[in-house]
Protein backbone atom coordinates (compact mmCIF):
# COMPACT_ATOMS: atom_id res chain seq x y z
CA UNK A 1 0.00 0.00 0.00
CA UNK A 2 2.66 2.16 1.05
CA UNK A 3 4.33 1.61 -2.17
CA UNK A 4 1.28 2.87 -4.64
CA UNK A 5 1.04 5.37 -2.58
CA UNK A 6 4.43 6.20 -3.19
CA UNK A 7 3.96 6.14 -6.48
CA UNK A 8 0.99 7.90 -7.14
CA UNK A 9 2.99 10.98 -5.32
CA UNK A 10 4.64 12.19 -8.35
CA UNK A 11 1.59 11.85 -10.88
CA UNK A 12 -0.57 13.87 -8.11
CA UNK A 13 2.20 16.62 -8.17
CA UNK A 14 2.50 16.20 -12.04
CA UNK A 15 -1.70 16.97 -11.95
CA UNK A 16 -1.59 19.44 -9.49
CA UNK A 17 1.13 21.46 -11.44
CA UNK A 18 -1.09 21.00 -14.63
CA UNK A 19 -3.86 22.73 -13.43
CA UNK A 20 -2.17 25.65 -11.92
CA UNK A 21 -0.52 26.24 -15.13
CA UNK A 22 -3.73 25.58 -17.08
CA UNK A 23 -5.55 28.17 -14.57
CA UNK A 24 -2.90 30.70 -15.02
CA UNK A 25 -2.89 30.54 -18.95
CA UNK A 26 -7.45 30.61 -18.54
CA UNK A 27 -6.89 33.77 -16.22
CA UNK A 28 -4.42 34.95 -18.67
CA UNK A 29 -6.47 35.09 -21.01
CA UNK A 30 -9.36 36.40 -19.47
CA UNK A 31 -7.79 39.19 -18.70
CA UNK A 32 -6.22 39.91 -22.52
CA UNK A 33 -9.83 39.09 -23.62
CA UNK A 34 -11.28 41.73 -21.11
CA UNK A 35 -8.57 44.29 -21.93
CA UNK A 36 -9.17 43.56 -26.16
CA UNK A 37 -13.12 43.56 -25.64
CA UNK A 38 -12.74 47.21 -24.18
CA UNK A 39 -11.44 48.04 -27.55
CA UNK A 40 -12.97 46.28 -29.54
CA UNK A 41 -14.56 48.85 -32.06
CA UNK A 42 -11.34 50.22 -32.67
CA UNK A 43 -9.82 46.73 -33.37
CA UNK A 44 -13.33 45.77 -35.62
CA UNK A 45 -12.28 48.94 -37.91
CA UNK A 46 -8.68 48.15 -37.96
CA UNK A 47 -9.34 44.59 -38.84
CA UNK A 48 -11.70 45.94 -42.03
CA UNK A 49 -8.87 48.75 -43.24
CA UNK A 50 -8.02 46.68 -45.81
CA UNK A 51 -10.85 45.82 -47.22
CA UNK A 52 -13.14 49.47 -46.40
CA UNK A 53 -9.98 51.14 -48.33
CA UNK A 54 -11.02 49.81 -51.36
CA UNK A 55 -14.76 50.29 -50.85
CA UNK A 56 -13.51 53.82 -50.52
CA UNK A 57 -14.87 54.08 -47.43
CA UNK A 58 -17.80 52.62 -47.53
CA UNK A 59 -19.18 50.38 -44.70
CA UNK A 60 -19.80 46.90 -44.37
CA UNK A 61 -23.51 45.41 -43.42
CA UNK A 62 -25.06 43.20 -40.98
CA UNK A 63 -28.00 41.43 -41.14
CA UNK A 64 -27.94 39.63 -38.04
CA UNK A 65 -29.34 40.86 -34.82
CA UNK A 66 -26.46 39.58 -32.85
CA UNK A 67 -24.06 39.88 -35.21
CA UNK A 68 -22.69 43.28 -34.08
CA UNK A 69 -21.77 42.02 -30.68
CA UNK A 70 -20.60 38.33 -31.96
CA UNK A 71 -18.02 40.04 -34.45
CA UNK A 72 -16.80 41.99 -31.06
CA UNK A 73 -16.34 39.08 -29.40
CA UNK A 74 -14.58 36.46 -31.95
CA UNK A 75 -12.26 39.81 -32.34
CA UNK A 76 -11.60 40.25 -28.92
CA UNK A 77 -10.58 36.14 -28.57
CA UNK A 78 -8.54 36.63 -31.38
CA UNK A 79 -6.72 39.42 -30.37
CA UNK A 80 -6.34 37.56 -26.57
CA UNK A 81 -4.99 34.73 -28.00
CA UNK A 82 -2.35 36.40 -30.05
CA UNK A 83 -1.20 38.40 -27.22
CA UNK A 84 -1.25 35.83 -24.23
CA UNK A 85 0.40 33.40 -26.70
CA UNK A 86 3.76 33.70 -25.96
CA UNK A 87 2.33 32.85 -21.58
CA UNK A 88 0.74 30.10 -22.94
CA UNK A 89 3.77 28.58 -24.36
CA UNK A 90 6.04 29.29 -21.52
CA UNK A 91 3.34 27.45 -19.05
CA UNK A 92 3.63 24.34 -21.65
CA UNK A 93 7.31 24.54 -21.66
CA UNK A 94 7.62 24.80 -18.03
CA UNK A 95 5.52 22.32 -17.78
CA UNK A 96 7.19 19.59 -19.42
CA UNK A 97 10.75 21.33 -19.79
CA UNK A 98 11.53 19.29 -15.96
CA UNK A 99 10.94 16.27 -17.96
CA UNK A 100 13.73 16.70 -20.96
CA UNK A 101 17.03 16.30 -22.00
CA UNK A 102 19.34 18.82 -21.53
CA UNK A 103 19.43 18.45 -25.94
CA UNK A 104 16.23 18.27 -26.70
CA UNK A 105 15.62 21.97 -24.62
CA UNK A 106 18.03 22.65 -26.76
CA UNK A 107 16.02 22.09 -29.85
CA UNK A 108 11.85 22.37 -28.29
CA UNK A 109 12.93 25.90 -26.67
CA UNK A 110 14.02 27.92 -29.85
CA UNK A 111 11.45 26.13 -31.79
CA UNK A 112 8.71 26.89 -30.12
CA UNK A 113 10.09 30.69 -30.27
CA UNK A 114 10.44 30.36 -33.92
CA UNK A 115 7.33 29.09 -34.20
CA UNK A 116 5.37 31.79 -32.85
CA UNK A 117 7.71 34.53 -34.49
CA UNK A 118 6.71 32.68 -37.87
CA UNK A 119 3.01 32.20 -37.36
CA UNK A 120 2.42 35.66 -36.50
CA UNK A 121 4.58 37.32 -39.46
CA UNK A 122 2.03 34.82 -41.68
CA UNK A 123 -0.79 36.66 -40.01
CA UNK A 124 0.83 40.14 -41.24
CA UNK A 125 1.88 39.16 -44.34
CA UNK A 126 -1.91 38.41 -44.89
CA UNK A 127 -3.30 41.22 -43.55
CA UNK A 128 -0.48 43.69 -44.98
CA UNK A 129 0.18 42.44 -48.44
CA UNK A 130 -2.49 40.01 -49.42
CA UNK A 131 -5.73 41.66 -48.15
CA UNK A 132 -5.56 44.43 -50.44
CA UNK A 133 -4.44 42.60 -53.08
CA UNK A 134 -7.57 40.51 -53.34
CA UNK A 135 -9.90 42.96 -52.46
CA UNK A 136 -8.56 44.98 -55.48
CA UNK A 137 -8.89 42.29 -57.65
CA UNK A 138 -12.56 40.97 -56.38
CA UNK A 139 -13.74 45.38 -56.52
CA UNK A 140 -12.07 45.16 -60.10
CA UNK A 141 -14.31 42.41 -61.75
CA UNK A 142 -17.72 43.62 -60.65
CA UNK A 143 -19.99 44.88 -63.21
CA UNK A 144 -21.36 48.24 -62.96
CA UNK A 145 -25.07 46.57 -62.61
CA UNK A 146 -23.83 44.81 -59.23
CA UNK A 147 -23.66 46.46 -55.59
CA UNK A 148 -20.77 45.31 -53.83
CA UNK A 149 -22.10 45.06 -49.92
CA UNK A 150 -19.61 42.65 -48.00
CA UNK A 151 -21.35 41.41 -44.75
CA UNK A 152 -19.18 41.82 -41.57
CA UNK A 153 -20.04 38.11 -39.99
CA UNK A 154 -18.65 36.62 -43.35
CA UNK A 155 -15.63 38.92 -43.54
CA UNK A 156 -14.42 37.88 -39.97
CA UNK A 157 -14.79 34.32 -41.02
CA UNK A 158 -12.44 34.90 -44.51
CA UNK A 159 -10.23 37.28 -41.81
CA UNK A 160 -9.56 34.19 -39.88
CA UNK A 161 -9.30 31.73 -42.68
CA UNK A 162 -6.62 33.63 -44.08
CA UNK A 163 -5.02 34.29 -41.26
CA UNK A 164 -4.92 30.33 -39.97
CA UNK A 165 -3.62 29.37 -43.80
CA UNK A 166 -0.67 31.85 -43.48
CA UNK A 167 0.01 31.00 -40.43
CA UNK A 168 0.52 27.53 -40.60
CA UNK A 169 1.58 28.03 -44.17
CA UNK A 170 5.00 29.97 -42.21
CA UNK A 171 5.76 26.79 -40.28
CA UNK A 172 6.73 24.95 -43.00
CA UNK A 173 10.26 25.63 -42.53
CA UNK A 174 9.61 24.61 -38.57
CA UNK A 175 8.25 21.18 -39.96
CA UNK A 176 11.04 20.69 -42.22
CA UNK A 177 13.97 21.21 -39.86
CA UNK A 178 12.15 18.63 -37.17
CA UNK A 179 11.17 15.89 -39.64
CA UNK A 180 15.25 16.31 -40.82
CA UNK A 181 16.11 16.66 -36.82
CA UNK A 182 14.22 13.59 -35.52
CA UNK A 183 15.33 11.51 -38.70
CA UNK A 184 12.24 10.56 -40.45
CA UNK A 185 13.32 12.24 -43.77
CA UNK A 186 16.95 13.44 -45.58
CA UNK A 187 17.43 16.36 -46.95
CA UNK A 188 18.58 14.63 -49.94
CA UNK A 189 14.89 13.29 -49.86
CA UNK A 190 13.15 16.41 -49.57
CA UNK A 191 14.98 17.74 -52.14
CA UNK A 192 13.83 15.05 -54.31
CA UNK A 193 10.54 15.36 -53.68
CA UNK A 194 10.46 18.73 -54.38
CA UNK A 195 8.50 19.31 -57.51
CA UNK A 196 5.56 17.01 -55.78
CA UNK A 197 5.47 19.55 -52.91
CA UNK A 198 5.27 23.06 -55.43
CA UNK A 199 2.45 21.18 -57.04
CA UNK A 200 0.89 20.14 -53.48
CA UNK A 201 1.30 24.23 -52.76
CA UNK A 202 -0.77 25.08 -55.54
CA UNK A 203 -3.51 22.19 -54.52
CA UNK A 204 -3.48 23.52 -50.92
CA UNK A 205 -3.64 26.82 -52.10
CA UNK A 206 -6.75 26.17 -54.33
CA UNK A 207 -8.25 25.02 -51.63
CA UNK A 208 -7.80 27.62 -49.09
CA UNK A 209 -7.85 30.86 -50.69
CA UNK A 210 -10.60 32.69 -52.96
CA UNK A 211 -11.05 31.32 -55.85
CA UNK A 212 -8.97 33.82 -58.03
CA UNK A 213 -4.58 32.52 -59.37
CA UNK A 214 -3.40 35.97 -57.76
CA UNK A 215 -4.71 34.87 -53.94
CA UNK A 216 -3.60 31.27 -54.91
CA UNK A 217 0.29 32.23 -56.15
CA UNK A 218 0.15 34.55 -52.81
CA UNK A 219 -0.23 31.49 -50.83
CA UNK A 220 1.63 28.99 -53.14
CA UNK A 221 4.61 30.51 -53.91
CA UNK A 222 5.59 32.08 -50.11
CA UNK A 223 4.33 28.15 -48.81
CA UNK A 224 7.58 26.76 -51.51
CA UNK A 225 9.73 29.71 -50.87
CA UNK A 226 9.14 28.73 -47.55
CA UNK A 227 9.93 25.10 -47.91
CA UNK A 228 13.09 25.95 -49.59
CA UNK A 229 14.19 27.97 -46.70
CA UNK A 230 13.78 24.90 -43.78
CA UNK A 231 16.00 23.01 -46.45
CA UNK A 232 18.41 25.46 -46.06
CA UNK A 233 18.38 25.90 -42.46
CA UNK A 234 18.10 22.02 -42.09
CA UNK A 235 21.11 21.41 -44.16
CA UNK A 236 22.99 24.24 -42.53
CA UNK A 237 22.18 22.49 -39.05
CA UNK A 238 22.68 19.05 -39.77
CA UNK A 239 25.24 18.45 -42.49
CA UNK A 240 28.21 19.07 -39.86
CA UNK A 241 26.82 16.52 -37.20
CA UNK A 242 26.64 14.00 -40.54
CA UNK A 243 30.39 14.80 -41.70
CA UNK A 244 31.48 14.07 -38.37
CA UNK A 245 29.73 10.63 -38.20
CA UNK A 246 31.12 9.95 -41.15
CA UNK A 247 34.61 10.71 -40.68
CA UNK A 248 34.51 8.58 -37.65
């Protein structure tokens, strides 16, 4: 008895720290969510710049009867999640950072960095560059017998979209160097496979995106650009640690 007991010591303090961190990162976020709901008009219009720029100031509609106040919200837990992102991570990695190698903090703690640096320059590069490239494009092809009204509801759903795609479209190069790091692939390999994975950017991209080639090659061509790059970095990395094998 005195040995399960024992035993279930640890997992009880492994639970107990669990929750604490999970109610920090919930309070957290709270807060942020509190903090971004107080300004949430002013976020709303800086959200639809890009598109009420080229409706030359013209606003967008709502036919909901909740819809006002449900935009407000999704904004504000958008904007409290991007903020209180980088607390969140640090409870994970304290939390299981006890548990590693002294190597693999080595490799988890500048990833996870990376990765969040990465995901949120995919978020601006979609709202600074390819926003107002597409709106352009979609205000450029209606006829002058249609009235263009965009619905806010819907344009917070595309905002998000996009912003999710370029996201995890700028982790590619994070994927790349761990598949190379943990051994499942070569670089050699990748390279190989290369053309396969320019044509898989343009599928993806079809997918994802508005149906128009210019908000398909935005997406496409960054997602292989970006592939290219964690070949780079992954041979830069690794190719010394395999000369050294070899010569021994």
């Amino acid at each position: 008895m005195n040995d399960l007991n024992d035993n279930l010591q640890p997992l009880i303090g492994h639970l107990i720290e669990l929750r604490n961190r999970l109610v920090r990162s919930i309070l957290v976020f709270i807060v942020g969510f509190v903090i971004a709901f107080a300004f949430s008009a002013k976020l709303y219009d800086l959200l639809v710049g890009p598109l009420t720029a080229v409706l030359n100031g013209q606003k967008l509609i709502t036919t909901g009867i909740a819809t006002p106040f449900l935009v407000q919200i999704k904004i504000a837990a958008l904007v409290a999640f991007v903020a209180t992102l980088p607390h969140t991570l640090y409870q994970i990695w304290a939390f299981i950072a006890p548990g590693l190698y002294v190597h693999e903090k080595k490799l988890i703690l500048p990833l996870v960095i990376a990765s969040t640096l990465l995901f949120l320059a995919g978020m601006a590069f979609a709202y600074f560059l390819v926003f107002g490239v597409v709106f352009k494009f979609i205000a450029s092809v209606i006829p002058d017998s249609m009235q263009w009204l965009p619905d806010s509801g819907e344009y917070l759903d595309f905002a998000l979209g996009m912003f999710l795609a370029f996201g995890v479209t700028f982790e590619v190069p994070i994927a790349v160097i761990v598949l190379v790091r943990m051994g499942f692939v070569t670089v050699a390999k990748l390279r190989e496979v290369r053309p396969y994975v320019i044509v898989g950017a343009f599928v993806i991209a079809a997918v994802v995106t508005p149906p128009d080639v210019l908000s398909q090659c935005l997406l496409a061509i960054p997602l292989w650009l970006l592939y290219e790059a964690g070949l780079l970095v992954a041979t830069w990395l690794y190719q010394p640690v395999k000369d050294e094998q070899a010569a021994a």
